[in-house]
C-alpha atoms as a PDB file:
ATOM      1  CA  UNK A   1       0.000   0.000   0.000  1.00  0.00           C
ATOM      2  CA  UNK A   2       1.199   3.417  -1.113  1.00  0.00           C
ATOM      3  CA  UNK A   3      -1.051   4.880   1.395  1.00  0.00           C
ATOM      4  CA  UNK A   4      -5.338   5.177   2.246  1.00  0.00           C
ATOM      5  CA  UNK A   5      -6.425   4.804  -1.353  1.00  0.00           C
ATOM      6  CA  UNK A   6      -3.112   3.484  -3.600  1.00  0.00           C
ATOM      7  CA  UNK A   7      -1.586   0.368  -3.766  1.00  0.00           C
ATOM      8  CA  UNK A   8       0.252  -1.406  -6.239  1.00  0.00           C
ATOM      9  CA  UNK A   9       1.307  -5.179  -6.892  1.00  0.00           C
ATOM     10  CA  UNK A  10       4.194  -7.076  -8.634  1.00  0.00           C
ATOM     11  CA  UNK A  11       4.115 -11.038  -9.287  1.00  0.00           C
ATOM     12  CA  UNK A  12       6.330 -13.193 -11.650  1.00  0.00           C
ATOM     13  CA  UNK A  13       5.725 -16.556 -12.750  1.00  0.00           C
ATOM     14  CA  UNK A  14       6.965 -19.502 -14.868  1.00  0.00           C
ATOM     15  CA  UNK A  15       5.239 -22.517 -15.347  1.00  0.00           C
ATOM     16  CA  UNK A  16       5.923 -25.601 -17.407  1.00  0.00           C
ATOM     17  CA  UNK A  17       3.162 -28.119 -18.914  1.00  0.00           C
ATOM     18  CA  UNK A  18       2.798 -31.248 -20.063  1.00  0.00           C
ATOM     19  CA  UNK A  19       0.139 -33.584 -21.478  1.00  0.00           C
ATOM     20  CA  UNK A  20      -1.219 -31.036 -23.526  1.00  0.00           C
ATOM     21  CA  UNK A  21      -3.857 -31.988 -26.632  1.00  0.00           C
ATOM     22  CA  UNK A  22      -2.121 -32.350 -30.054  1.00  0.00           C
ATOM     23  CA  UNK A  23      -4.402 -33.209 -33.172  1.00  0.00           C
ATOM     24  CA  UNK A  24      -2.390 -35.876 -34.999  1.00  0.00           C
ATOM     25  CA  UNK A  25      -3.869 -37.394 -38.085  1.00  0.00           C
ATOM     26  CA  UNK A  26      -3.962 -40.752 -37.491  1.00  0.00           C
ATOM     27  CA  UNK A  27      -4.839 -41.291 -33.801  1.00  0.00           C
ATOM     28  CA  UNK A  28      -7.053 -37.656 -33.755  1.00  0.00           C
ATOM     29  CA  UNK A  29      -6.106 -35.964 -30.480  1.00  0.00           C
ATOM     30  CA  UNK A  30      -3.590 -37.073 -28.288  1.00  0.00           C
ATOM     31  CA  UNK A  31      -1.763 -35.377 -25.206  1.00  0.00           C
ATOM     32  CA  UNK A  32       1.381 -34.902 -26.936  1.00  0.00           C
ATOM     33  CA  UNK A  33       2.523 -31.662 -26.359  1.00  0.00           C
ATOM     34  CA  UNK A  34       4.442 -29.576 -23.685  1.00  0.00           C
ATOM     35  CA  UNK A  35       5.125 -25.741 -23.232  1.00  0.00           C
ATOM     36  CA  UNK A  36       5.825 -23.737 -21.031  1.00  0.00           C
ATOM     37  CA  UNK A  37       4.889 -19.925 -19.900  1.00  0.00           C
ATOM     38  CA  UNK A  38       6.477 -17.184 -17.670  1.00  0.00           C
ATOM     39  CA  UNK A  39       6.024 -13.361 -17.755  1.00  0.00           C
ATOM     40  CA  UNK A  40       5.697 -10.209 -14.956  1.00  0.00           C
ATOM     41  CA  UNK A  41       2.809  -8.857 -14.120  1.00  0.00           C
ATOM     42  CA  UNK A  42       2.861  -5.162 -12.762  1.00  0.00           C
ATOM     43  CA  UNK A  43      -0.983  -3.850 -11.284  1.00  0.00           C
ATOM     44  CA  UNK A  44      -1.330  -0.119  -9.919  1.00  0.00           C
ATOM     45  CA  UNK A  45      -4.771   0.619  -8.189  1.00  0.00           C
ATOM     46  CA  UNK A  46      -6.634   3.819  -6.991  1.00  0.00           C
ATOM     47  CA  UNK A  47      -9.252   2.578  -4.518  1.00  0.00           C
ATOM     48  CA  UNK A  48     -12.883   4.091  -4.258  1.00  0.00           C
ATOM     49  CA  UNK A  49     -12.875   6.910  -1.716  1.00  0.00           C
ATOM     50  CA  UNK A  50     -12.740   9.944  -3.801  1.00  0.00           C
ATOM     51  CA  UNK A  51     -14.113  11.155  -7.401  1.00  0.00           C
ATOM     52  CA  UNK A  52     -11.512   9.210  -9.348  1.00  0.00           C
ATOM     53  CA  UNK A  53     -10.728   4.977  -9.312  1.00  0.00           C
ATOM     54  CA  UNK A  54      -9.269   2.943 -11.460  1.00  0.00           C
ATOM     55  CA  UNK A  55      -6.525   0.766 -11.953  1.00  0.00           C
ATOM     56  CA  UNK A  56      -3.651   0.359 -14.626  1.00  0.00           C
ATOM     57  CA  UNK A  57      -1.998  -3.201 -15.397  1.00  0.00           C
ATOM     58  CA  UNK A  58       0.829  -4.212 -17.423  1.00  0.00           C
ATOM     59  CA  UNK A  59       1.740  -7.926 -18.019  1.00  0.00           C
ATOM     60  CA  UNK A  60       5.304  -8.909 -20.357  1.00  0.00           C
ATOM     61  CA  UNK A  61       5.147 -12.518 -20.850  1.00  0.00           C
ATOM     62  CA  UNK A  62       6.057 -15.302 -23.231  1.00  0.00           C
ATOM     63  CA  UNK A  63       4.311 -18.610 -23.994  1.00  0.00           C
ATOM     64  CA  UNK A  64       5.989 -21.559 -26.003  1.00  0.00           C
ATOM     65  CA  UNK A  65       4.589 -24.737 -26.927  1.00  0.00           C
ATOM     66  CA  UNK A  66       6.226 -27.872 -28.388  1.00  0.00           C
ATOM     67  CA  UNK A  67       4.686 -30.816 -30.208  1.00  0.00           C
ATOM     68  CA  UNK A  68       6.381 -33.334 -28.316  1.00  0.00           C
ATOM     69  CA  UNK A  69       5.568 -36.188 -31.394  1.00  0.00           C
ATOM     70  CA  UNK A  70       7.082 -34.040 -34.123  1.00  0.00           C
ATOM     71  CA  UNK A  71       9.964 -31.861 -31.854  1.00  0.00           C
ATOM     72  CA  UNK A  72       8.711 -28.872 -33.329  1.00  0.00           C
ATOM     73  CA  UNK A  73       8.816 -25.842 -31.064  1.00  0.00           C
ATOM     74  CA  UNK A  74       6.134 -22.499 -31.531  1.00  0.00           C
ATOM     75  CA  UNK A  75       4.399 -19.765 -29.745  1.00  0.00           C
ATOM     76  CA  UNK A  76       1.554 -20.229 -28.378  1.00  0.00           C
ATOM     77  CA  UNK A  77      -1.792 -18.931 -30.131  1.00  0.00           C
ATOM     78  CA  UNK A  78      -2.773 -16.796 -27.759  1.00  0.00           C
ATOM     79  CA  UNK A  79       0.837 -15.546 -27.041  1.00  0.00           C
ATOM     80  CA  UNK A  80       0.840 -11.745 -26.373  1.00  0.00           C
ATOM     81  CA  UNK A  81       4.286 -10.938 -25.073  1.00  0.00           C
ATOM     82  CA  UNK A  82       3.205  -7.209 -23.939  1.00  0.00           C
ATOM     83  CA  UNK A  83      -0.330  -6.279 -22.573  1.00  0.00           C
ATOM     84  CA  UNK A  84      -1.443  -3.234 -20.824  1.00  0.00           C
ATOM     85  CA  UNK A  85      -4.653  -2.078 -19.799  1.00  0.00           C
ATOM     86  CA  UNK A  86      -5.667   1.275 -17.875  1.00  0.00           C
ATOM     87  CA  UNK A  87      -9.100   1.924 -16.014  1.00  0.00           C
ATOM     88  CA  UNK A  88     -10.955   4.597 -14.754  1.00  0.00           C
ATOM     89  CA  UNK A  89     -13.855   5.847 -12.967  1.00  0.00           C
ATOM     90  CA  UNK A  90     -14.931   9.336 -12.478  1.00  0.00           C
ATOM     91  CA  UNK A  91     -18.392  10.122  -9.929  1.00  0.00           C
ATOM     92  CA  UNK A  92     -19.648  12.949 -11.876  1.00  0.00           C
ATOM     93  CA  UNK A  93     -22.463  13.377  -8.968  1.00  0.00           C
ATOM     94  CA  UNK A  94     -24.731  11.126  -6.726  1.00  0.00           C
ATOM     95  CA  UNK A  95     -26.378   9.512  -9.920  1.00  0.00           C
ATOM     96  CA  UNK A  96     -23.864   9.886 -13.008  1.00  0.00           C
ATOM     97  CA  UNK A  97     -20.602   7.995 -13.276  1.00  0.00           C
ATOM     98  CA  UNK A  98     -18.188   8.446 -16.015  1.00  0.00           C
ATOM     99  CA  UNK A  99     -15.795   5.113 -16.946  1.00  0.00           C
ATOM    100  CA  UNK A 100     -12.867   4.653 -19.564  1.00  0.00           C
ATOM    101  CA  UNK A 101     -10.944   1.665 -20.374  1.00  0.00           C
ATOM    102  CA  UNK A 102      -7.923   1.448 -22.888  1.00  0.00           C
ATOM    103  CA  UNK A 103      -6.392  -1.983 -23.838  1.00  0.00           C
ATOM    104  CA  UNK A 104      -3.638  -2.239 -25.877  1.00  0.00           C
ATOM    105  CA  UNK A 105      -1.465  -5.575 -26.640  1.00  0.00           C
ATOM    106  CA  UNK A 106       1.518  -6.613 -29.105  1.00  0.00           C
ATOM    107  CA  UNK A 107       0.316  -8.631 -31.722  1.00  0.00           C
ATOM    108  CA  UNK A 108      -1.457 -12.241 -31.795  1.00  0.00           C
ATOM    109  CA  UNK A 109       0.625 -14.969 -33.396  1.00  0.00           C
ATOM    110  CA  UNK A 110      -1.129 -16.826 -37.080  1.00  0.00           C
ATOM    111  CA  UNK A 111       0.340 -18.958 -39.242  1.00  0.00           C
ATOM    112  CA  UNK A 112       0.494 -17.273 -42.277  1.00  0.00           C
ATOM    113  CA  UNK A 113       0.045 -18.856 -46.106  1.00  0.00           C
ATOM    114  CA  UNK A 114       2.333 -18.510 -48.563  1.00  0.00           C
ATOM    115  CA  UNK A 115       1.170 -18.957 -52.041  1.00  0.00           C
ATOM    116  CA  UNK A 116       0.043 -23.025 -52.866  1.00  0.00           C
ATOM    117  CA  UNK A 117       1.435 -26.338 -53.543  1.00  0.00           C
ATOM    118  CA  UNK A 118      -0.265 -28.232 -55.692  1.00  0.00           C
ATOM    119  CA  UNK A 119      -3.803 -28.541 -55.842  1.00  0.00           C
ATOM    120  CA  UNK A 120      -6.384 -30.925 -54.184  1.00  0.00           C
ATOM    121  CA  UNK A 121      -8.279 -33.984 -55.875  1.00  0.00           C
ATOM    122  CA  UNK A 122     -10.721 -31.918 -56.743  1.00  0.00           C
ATOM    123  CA  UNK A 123      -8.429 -29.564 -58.219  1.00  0.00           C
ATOM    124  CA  UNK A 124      -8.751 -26.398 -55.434  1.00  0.00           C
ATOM    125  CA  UNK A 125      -5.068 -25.105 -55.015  1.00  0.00           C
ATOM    126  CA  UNK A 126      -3.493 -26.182 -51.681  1.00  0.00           C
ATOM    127  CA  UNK A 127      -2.388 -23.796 -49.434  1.00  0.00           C
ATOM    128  CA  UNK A 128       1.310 -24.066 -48.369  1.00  0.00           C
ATOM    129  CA  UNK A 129       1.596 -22.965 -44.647  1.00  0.00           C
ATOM    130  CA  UNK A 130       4.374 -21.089 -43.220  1.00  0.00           C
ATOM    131  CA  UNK A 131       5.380 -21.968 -39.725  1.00  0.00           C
ATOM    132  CA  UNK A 132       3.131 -22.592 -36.813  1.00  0.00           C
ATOM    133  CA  UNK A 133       2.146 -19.511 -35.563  1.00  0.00           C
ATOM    134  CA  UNK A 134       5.824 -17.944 -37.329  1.00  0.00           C
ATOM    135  CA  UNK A 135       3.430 -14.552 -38.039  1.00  0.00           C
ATOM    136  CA  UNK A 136       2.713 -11.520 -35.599  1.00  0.00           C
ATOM    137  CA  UNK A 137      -0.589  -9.687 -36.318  1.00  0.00           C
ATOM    138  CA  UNK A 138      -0.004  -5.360 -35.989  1.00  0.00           C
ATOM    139  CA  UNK A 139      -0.006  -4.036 -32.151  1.00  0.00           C
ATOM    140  CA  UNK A 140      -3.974  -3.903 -30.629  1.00  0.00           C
ATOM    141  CA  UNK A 141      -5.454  -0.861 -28.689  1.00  0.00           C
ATOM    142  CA  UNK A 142      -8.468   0.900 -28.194  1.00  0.00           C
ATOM    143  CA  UNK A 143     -10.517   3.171 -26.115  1.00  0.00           C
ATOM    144  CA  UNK A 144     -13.751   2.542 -24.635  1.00  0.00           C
ATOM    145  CA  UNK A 145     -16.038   5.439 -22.863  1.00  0.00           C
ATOM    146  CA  UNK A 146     -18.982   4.292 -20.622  1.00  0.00           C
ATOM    147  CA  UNK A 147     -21.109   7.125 -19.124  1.00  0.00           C
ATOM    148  CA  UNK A 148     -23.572   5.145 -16.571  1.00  0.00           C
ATOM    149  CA  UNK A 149     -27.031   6.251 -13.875  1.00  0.00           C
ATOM    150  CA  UNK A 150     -28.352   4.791 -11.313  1.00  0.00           C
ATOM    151  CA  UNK A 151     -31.884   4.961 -10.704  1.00  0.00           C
ATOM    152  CA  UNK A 152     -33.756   3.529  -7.558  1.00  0.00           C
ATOM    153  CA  UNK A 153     -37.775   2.849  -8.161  1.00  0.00           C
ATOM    154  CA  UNK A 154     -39.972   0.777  -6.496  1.00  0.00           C
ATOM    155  CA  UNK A 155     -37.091  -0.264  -4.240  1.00  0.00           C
ATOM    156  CA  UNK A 156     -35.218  -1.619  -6.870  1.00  0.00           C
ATOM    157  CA  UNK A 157     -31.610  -0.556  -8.040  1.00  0.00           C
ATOM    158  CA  UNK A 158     -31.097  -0.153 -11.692  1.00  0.00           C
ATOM    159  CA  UNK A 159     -28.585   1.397 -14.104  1.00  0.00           C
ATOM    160  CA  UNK A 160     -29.019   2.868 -17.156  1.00  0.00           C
ATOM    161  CA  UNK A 161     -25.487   3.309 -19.369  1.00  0.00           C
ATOM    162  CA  UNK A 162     -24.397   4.651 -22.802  1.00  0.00           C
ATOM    163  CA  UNK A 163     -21.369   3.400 -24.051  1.00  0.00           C
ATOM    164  CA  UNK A 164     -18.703   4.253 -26.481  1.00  0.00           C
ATOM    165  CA  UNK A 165     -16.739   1.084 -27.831  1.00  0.00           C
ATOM    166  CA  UNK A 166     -13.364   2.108 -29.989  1.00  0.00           C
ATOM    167  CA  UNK A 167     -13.852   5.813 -29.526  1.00  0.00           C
ATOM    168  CA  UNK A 168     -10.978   6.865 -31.782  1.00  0.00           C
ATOM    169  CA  UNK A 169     -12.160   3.781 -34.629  1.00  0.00           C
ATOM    170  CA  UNK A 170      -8.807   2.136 -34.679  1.00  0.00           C
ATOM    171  CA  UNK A 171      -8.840  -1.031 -37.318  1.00  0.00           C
ATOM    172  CA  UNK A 172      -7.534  -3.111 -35.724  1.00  0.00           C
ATOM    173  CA  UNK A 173      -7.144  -6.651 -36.815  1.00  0.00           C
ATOM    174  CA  UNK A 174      -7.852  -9.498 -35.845  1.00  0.00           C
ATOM    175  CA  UNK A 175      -6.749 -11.905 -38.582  1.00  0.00           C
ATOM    176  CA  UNK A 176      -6.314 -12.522 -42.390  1.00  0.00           C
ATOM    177  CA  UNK A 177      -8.771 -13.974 -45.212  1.00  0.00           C
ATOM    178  CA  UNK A 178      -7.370 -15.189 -48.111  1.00  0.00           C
ATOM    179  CA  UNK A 179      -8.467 -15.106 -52.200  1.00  0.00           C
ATOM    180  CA  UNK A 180      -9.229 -19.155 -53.338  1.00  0.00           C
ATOM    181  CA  UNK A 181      -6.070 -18.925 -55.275  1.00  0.00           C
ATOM    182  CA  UNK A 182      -4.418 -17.990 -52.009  1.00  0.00           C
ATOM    183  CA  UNK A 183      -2.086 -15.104 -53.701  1.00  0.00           C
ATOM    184  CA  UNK A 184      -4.202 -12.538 -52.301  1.00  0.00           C
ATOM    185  CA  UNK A 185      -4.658 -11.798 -48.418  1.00  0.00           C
ATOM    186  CA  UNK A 186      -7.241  -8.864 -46.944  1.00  0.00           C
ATOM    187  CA  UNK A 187      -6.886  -7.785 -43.025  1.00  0.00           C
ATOM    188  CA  UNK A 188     -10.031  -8.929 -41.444  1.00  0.00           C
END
Protein backbone atom coordinates (compact mmCIF):
# COMPACT_ATOMS: atom_id res chain seq x y z
CA UNK A 1 0.00 0.00 0.00
CA UNK A 2 1.20 3.42 -1.11
CA UNK A 3 -1.05 4.88 1.40
CA UNK A 4 -5.34 5.18 2.25
CA UNK A 5 -6.42 4.80 -1.35
CA UNK A 6 -3.11 3.48 -3.60
CA UNK A 7 -1.59 0.37 -3.77
CA UNK A 8 0.25 -1.41 -6.24
CA UNK A 9 1.31 -5.18 -6.89
CA UNK A 10 4.19 -7.08 -8.63
CA UNK A 11 4.12 -11.04 -9.29
CA UNK A 12 6.33 -13.19 -11.65
CA UNK A 13 5.72 -16.56 -12.75
CA UNK A 14 6.97 -19.50 -14.87
CA UNK A 15 5.24 -22.52 -15.35
CA UNK A 16 5.92 -25.60 -17.41
CA UNK A 17 3.16 -28.12 -18.91
CA UNK A 18 2.80 -31.25 -20.06
CA UNK A 19 0.14 -33.58 -21.48
CA UNK A 20 -1.22 -31.04 -23.53
CA UNK A 21 -3.86 -31.99 -26.63
CA UNK A 22 -2.12 -32.35 -30.05
CA UNK A 23 -4.40 -33.21 -33.17
CA UNK A 24 -2.39 -35.88 -35.00
CA UNK A 25 -3.87 -37.39 -38.09
CA UNK A 26 -3.96 -40.75 -37.49
CA UNK A 27 -4.84 -41.29 -33.80
CA UNK A 28 -7.05 -37.66 -33.75
CA UNK A 29 -6.11 -35.96 -30.48
CA UNK A 30 -3.59 -37.07 -28.29
CA UNK A 31 -1.76 -35.38 -25.21
CA UNK A 32 1.38 -34.90 -26.94
CA UNK A 33 2.52 -31.66 -26.36
CA UNK A 34 4.44 -29.58 -23.68
CA UNK A 35 5.13 -25.74 -23.23
CA UNK A 36 5.82 -23.74 -21.03
CA UNK A 37 4.89 -19.93 -19.90
CA UNK A 38 6.48 -17.18 -17.67
CA UNK A 39 6.02 -13.36 -17.76
CA UNK A 40 5.70 -10.21 -14.96
CA UNK A 41 2.81 -8.86 -14.12
CA UNK A 42 2.86 -5.16 -12.76
CA UNK A 43 -0.98 -3.85 -11.28
CA UNK A 44 -1.33 -0.12 -9.92
CA UNK A 45 -4.77 0.62 -8.19
CA UNK A 46 -6.63 3.82 -6.99
CA UNK A 47 -9.25 2.58 -4.52
CA UNK A 48 -12.88 4.09 -4.26
CA UNK A 49 -12.87 6.91 -1.72
CA UNK A 50 -12.74 9.94 -3.80
CA UNK A 51 -14.11 11.15 -7.40
CA UNK A 52 -11.51 9.21 -9.35
CA UNK A 53 -10.73 4.98 -9.31
CA UNK A 54 -9.27 2.94 -11.46
CA UNK A 55 -6.52 0.77 -11.95
CA UNK A 56 -3.65 0.36 -14.63
CA UNK A 57 -2.00 -3.20 -15.40
CA UNK A 58 0.83 -4.21 -17.42
CA UNK A 59 1.74 -7.93 -18.02
CA UNK A 60 5.30 -8.91 -20.36
CA UNK A 61 5.15 -12.52 -20.85
CA UNK A 62 6.06 -15.30 -23.23
CA UNK A 63 4.31 -18.61 -23.99
CA UNK A 64 5.99 -21.56 -26.00
CA UNK A 65 4.59 -24.74 -26.93
CA UNK A 66 6.23 -27.87 -28.39
CA UNK A 67 4.69 -30.82 -30.21
CA UNK A 68 6.38 -33.33 -28.32
CA UNK A 69 5.57 -36.19 -31.39
CA UNK A 70 7.08 -34.04 -34.12
CA UNK A 71 9.96 -31.86 -31.85
CA UNK A 72 8.71 -28.87 -33.33
CA UNK A 73 8.82 -25.84 -31.06
CA UNK A 74 6.13 -22.50 -31.53
CA UNK A 75 4.40 -19.77 -29.75
CA UNK A 76 1.55 -20.23 -28.38
CA UNK A 77 -1.79 -18.93 -30.13
CA UNK A 78 -2.77 -16.80 -27.76
CA UNK A 79 0.84 -15.55 -27.04
CA UNK A 80 0.84 -11.74 -26.37
CA UNK A 81 4.29 -10.94 -25.07
CA UNK A 82 3.21 -7.21 -23.94
CA UNK A 83 -0.33 -6.28 -22.57
CA UNK A 84 -1.44 -3.23 -20.82
CA UNK A 85 -4.65 -2.08 -19.80
CA UNK A 86 -5.67 1.27 -17.87
CA UNK A 87 -9.10 1.92 -16.01
CA UNK A 88 -10.95 4.60 -14.75
CA UNK A 89 -13.85 5.85 -12.97
CA UNK A 90 -14.93 9.34 -12.48
CA UNK A 91 -18.39 10.12 -9.93
CA UNK A 92 -19.65 12.95 -11.88
CA UNK A 93 -22.46 13.38 -8.97
CA UNK A 94 -24.73 11.13 -6.73
CA UNK A 95 -26.38 9.51 -9.92
CA UNK A 96 -23.86 9.89 -13.01
CA UNK A 97 -20.60 7.99 -13.28
CA UNK A 98 -18.19 8.45 -16.01
CA UNK A 99 -15.80 5.11 -16.95
CA UNK A 100 -12.87 4.65 -19.56
CA UNK A 101 -10.94 1.67 -20.37
CA UNK A 102 -7.92 1.45 -22.89
CA UNK A 103 -6.39 -1.98 -23.84
CA UNK A 104 -3.64 -2.24 -25.88
CA UNK A 105 -1.47 -5.58 -26.64
CA UNK A 106 1.52 -6.61 -29.10
CA UNK A 107 0.32 -8.63 -31.72
CA UNK A 108 -1.46 -12.24 -31.79
CA UNK A 109 0.63 -14.97 -33.40
CA UNK A 110 -1.13 -16.83 -37.08
CA UNK A 111 0.34 -18.96 -39.24
CA UNK A 112 0.49 -17.27 -42.28
CA UNK A 113 0.04 -18.86 -46.11
CA UNK A 114 2.33 -18.51 -48.56
CA UNK A 115 1.17 -18.96 -52.04
CA UNK A 116 0.04 -23.02 -52.87
CA UNK A 117 1.43 -26.34 -53.54
CA UNK A 118 -0.27 -28.23 -55.69
CA UNK A 119 -3.80 -28.54 -55.84
CA UNK A 120 -6.38 -30.93 -54.18
CA UNK A 121 -8.28 -33.98 -55.88
CA UNK A 122 -10.72 -31.92 -56.74
CA UNK A 123 -8.43 -29.56 -58.22
CA UNK A 124 -8.75 -26.40 -55.43
CA UNK A 125 -5.07 -25.11 -55.02
CA UNK A 126 -3.49 -26.18 -51.68
CA UNK A 127 -2.39 -23.80 -49.43
CA UNK A 128 1.31 -24.07 -48.37
CA UNK A 129 1.60 -22.97 -44.65
CA UNK A 130 4.37 -21.09 -43.22
CA UNK A 131 5.38 -21.97 -39.72
CA UNK A 132 3.13 -22.59 -36.81
CA UNK A 133 2.15 -19.51 -35.56
CA UNK A 134 5.82 -17.94 -37.33
CA UNK A 135 3.43 -14.55 -38.04
CA UNK A 136 2.71 -11.52 -35.60
CA UNK A 137 -0.59 -9.69 -36.32
CA UNK A 138 0.00 -5.36 -35.99
CA UNK A 139 -0.01 -4.04 -32.15
CA UNK A 140 -3.97 -3.90 -30.63
CA UNK A 141 -5.45 -0.86 -28.69
CA UNK A 142 -8.47 0.90 -28.19
CA UNK A 143 -10.52 3.17 -26.12
CA UNK A 144 -13.75 2.54 -24.64
CA UNK A 145 -16.04 5.44 -22.86
CA UNK A 146 -18.98 4.29 -20.62
CA UNK A 147 -21.11 7.12 -19.12
CA UNK A 148 -23.57 5.15 -16.57
CA UNK A 149 -27.03 6.25 -13.88
CA UNK A 150 -28.35 4.79 -11.31
CA UNK A 151 -31.88 4.96 -10.70
CA UNK A 152 -33.76 3.53 -7.56
CA UNK A 153 -37.78 2.85 -8.16
CA UNK A 154 -39.97 0.78 -6.50
CA UNK A 155 -37.09 -0.26 -4.24
CA UNK A 156 -35.22 -1.62 -6.87
CA UNK A 157 -31.61 -0.56 -8.04
CA UNK A 158 -31.10 -0.15 -11.69
CA UNK A 159 -28.59 1.40 -14.10
CA UNK A 160 -29.02 2.87 -17.16
CA UNK A 161 -25.49 3.31 -19.37
CA UNK A 162 -24.40 4.65 -22.80
CA UNK A 163 -21.37 3.40 -24.05
CA UNK A 164 -18.70 4.25 -26.48
CA UNK A 165 -16.74 1.08 -27.83
CA UNK A 166 -13.36 2.11 -29.99
CA UNK A 167 -13.85 5.81 -29.53
CA UNK A 168 -10.98 6.87 -31.78
CA UNK A 169 -12.16 3.78 -34.63
CA UNK A 170 -8.81 2.14 -34.68
CA UNK A 171 -8.84 -1.03 -37.32
CA UNK A 172 -7.53 -3.11 -35.72
CA UNK A 173 -7.14 -6.65 -36.81
CA UNK A 174 -7.85 -9.50 -35.85
CA UNK A 175 -6.75 -11.90 -38.58
CA UNK A 176 -6.31 -12.52 -42.39
CA UNK A 177 -8.77 -13.97 -45.21
CA UNK A 178 -7.37 -15.19 -48.11
CA UNK A 179 -8.47 -15.11 -52.20
CA UNK A 180 -9.23 -19.15 -53.34
CA UNK A 181 -6.07 -18.93 -55.28
CA UNK A 182 -4.42 -17.99 -52.01
CA UNK A 183 -2.09 -15.10 -53.70
CA UNK A 184 -4.20 -12.54 -52.30
CA UNK A 185 -4.66 -11.80 -48.42
CA UNK A 186 -7.24 -8.86 -46.94
CA UNK A 187 -6.89 -7.78 -43.03
CA UNK A 188 -10.03 -8.93 -41.44
Amino acid sequence: KLDALWSWKSETYYKKFDGLIVDEPLLNYVNGASGKAYGLEFLLKKNPGEQLSGWFALSLSKSLRRNDLTGESFRYELDQPVNATLVTTYLLNDDWTLGAKWNAHSGTPYTPINGTQGTFADGRPRPNYAAINSGTLPFYHRLDVRLERGLKMDGYNLEMYFEWNNVYGQKNIDGYSYDPTYSEKKPV
